[in-house]
Protein backbone atom coordinates (compact mmCIF):
# COMPACT_ATOMS: atom_id res chain seq x y z
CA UNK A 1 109.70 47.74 127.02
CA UNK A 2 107.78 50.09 129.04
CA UNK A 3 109.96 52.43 130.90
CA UNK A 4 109.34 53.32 134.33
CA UNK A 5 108.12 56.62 135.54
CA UNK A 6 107.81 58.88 138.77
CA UNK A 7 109.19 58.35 142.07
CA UNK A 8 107.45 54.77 142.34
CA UNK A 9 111.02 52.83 141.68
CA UNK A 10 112.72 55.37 143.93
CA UNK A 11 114.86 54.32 146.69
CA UNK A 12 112.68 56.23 149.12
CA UNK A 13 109.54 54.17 147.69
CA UNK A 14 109.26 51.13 150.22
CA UNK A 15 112.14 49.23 151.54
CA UNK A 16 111.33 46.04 149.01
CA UNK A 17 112.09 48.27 145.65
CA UNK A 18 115.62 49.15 148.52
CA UNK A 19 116.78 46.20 147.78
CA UNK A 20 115.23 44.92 144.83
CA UNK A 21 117.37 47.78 143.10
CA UNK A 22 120.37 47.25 144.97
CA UNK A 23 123.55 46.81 142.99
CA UNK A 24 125.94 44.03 143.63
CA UNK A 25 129.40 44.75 144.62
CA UNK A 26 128.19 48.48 145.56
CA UNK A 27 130.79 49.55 147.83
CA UNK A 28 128.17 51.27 149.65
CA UNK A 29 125.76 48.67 150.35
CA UNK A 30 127.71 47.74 153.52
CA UNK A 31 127.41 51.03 155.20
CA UNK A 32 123.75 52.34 154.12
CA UNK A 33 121.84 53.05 157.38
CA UNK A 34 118.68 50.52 157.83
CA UNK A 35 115.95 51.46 155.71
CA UNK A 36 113.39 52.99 158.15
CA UNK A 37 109.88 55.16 157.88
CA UNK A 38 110.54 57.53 160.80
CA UNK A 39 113.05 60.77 160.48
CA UNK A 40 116.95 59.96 160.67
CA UNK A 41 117.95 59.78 164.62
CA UNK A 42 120.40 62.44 164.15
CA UNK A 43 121.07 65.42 166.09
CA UNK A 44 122.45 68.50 164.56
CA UNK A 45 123.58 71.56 166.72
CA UNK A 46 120.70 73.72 168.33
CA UNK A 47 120.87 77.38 168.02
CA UNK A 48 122.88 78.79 170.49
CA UNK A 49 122.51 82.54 171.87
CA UNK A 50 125.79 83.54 171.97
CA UNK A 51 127.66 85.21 168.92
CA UNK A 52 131.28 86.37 168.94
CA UNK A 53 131.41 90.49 169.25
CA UNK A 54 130.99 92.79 166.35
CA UNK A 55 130.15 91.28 163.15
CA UNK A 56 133.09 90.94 161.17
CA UNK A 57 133.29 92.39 157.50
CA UNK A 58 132.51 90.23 154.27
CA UNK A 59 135.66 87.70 154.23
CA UNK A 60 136.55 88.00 157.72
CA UNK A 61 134.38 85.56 159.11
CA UNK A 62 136.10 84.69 162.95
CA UNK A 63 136.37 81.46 163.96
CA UNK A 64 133.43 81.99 167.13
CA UNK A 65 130.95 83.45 164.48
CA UNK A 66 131.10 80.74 162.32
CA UNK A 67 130.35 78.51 164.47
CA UNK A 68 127.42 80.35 165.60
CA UNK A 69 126.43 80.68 161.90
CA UNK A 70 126.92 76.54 161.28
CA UNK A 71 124.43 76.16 164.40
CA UNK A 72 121.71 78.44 162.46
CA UNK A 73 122.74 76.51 159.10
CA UNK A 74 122.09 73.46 160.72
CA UNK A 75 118.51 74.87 162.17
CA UNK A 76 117.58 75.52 158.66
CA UNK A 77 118.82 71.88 156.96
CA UNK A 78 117.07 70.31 159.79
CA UNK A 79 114.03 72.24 158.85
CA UNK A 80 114.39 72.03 155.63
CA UNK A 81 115.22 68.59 155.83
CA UNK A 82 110.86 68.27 157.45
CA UNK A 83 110.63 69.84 154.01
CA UNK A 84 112.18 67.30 151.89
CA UNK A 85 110.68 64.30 153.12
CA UNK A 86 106.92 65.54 153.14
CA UNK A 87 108.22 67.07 149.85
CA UNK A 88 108.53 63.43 148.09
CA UNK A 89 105.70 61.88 149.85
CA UNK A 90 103.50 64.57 147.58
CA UNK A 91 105.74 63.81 144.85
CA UNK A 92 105.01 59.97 145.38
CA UNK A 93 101.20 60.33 145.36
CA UNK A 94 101.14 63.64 143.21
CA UNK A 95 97.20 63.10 142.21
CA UNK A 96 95.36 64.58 145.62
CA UNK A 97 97.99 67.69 145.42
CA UNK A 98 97.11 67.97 142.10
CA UNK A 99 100.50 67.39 140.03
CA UNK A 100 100.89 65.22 137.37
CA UNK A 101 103.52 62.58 137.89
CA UNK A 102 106.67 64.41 135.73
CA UNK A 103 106.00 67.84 137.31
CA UNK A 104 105.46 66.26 141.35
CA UNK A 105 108.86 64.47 140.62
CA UNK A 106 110.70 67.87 138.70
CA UNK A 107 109.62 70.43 141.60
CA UNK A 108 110.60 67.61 144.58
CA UNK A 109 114.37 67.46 142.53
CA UNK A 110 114.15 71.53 142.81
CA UNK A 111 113.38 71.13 146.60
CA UNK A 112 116.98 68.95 146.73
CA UNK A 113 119.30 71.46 145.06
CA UNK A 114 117.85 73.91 147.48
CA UNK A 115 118.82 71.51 150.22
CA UNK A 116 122.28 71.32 148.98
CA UNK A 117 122.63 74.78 149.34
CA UNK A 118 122.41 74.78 152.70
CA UNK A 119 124.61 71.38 152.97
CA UNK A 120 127.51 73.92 150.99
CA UNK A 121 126.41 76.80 153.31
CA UNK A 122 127.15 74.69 156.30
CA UNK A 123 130.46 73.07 155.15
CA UNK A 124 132.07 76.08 154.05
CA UNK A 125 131.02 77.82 157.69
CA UNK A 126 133.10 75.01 159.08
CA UNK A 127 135.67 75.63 157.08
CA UNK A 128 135.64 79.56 158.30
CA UNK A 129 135.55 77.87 161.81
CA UNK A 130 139.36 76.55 161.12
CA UNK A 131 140.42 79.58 158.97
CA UNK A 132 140.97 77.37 155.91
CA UNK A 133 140.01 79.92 152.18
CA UNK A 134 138.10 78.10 149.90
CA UNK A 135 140.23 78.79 146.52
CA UNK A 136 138.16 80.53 143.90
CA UNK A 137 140.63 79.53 140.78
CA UNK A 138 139.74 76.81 138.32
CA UNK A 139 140.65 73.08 138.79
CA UNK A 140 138.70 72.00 136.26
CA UNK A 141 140.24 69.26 133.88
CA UNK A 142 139.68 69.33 129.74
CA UNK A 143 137.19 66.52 130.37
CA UNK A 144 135.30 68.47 133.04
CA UNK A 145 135.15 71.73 130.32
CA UNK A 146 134.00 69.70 127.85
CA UNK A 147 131.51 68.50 129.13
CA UNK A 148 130.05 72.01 130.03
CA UNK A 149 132.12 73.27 132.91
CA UNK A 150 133.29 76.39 133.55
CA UNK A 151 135.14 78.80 136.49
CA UNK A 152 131.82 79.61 137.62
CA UNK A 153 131.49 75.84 139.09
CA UNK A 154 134.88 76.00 140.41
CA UNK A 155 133.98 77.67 143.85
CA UNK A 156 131.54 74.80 144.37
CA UNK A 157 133.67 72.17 143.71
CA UNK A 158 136.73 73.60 145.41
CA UNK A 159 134.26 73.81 148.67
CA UNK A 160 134.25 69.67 149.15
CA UNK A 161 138.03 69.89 147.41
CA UNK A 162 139.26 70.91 150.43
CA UNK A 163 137.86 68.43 152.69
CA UNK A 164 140.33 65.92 150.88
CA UNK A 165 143.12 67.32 152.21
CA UNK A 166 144.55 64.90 154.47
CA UNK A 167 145.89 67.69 155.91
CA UNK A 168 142.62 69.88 156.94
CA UNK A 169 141.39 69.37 160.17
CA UNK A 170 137.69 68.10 159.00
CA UNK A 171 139.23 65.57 156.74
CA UNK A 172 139.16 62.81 158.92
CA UNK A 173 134.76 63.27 159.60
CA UNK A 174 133.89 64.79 156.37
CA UNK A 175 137.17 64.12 153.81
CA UNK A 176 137.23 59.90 153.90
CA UNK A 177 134.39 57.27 153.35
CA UNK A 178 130.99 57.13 153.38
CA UNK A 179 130.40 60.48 154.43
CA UNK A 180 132.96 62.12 151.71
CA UNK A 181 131.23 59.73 149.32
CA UNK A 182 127.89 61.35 150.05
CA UNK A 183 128.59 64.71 150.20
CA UNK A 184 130.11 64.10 146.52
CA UNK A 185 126.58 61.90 145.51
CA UNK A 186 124.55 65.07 146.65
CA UNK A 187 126.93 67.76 144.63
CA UNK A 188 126.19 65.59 141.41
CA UNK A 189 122.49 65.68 141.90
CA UNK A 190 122.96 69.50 142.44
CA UNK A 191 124.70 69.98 139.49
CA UNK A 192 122.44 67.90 137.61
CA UNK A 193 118.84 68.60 138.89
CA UNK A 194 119.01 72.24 139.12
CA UNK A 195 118.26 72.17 135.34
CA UNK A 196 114.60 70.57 136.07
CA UNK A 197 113.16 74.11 136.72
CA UNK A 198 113.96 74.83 132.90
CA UNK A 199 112.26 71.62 132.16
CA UNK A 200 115.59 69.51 131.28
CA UNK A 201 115.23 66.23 131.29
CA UNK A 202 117.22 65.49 134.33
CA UNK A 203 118.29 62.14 135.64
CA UNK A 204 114.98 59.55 137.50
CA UNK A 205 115.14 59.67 141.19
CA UNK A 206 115.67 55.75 141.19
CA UNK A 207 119.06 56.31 140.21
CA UNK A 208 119.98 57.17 143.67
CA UNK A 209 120.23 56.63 146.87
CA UNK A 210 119.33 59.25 148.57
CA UNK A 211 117.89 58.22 152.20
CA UNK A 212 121.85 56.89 152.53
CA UNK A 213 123.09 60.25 151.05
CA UNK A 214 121.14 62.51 153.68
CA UNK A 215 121.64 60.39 156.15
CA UNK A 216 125.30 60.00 155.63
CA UNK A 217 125.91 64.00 154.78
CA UNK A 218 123.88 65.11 157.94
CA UNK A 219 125.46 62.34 160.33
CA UNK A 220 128.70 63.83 159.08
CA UNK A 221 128.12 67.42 159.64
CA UNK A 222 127.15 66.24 163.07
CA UNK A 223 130.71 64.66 163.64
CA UNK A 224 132.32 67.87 162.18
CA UNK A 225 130.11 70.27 164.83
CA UNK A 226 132.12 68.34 167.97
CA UNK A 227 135.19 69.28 166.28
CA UNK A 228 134.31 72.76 165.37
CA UNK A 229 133.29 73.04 169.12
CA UNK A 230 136.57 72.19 170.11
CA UNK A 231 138.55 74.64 167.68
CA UNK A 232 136.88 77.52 168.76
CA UNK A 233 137.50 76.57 172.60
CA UNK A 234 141.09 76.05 171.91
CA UNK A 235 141.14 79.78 170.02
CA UNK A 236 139.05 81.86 172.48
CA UNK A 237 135.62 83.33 171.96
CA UNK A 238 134.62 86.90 172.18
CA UNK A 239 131.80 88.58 173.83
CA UNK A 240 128.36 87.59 173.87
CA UNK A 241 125.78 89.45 171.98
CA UNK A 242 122.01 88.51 171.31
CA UNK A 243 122.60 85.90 168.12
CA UNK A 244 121.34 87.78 164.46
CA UNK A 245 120.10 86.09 161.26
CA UNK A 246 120.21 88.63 158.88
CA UNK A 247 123.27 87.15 157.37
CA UNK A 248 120.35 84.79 155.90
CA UNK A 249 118.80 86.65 153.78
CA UNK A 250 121.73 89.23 152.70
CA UNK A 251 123.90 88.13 150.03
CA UNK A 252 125.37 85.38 150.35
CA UNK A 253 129.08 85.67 150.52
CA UNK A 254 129.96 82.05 150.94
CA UNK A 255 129.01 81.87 147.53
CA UNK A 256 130.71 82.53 144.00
């Protein structure tokens, strides 16, 4: 049997091959957002142009500035997010770009681990909002280090690890359902398409659904911004100062 390649059984490929591929008993099939051509109605924060006084030294990240640093993280995954989808329509028709099917569909899997980064980059800024560490020690199980982990992944896990606390205040938008569910979905395909650069035969877009994992992850981090709002006007802010991105392209210190 002929196997199937490029994006053209992808979830994102026409709303018949949606539900064509859909699984049965798919405890997420209930929930998935309708299946639509126009950009996700959601509204993450705007950039604000306020910024809690003096910048605070690496790992003592106030509660005020990370907030103002989620609303510039969430500027840049909406942006990028403009990125993504006009990313797989090239990868969907690679022949006018001049791609060949396997390389259109490699570089668009690229384009999503970059997007995840800023997904991580924005949940662990929410975490700074509520003073909660992100533990840097290894929770990996034997199974997990056999099959190729190490402490070097621990940081990244430990990030959504928190959320499912019951206990952390962002449990109850981020931690539980759909959303958690997502955020989860989108950590695998980090984990497992940021080989395609190298070449690796990584796992076929179809396998996924990602329009429902976006969607979910960024209606989610929307949920999470009211909250955040709310911490840091129960805490106090400090005073205002023209807002700086700089922290964007200096080391990033959110991550192991």
């Amino acid at each position: 049997m002929r196997r199937e390649r490029g994006l053209g059984g992808s979830i994102w490929a026409s709303e018949t091959s949606s539900r064509r591929q859909s699984v049965a008993g798919d405890h997420r099939s209930r929930s998935v957002p309708p299946q639509s051509p126009n950009q996700p109605t959601f509204d993450l924060p705007k950039t604000s142009t306020s910024i809690a006084a003096p910048l605070p030294t690496k790992g003592a990240l106030g509660p005020t500035q990370a907030l103002q640093r989620f609303e510039q993280a969430c500027q840049r995954l909406r942006w990028k997010f403009i990125d993504l989808e006009a990313s797989y329509q090239r990868a969907l028709v690679p022949q006018p770009h001049q791609f060949t099917p396997d390389d259109a569909e490699r570089n668009f899997k690229i384009d999503f681990h970059e997007f995840y980064v800023w997904i991580e980059q924005a949940v662990v800024l929410l975490l700074h909002v509520f003073s909660i560490e992100i533990p840097r020690t290894s929770f990996l199980s034997d199974k997990d280090r056999r099959a190729g982990g190490s402490s070097s992944h621990a940081y990244h896990h430990n990030v959504l690890r928190c959320l499912d606390e019951v206990t952390n205040p962002l449990h109850e938008v981020l931690g539980k359902g759909d959303v958690n569910h997502a955020l989860w979905k989108a950590k695998e395909l980090r984990n497992r398409w940021k080989d395609a650069a190298e070449g690796r035969e990584t796992p076929p877009l179809k396998m996924y659904d990602l329009r429902w994992i976006v969607r979910e992850t960024l209606g989610g981090l929307e949920a999470a911004y009211t909250k955040a709002q709310q911490e840091v006007a129960l805490v106090g802010g400090g005073r205002e100062e023209e807002a700086s991105w700089d922290w964007m392209v200096d080391d990033m210190d959110w991550e192991a």
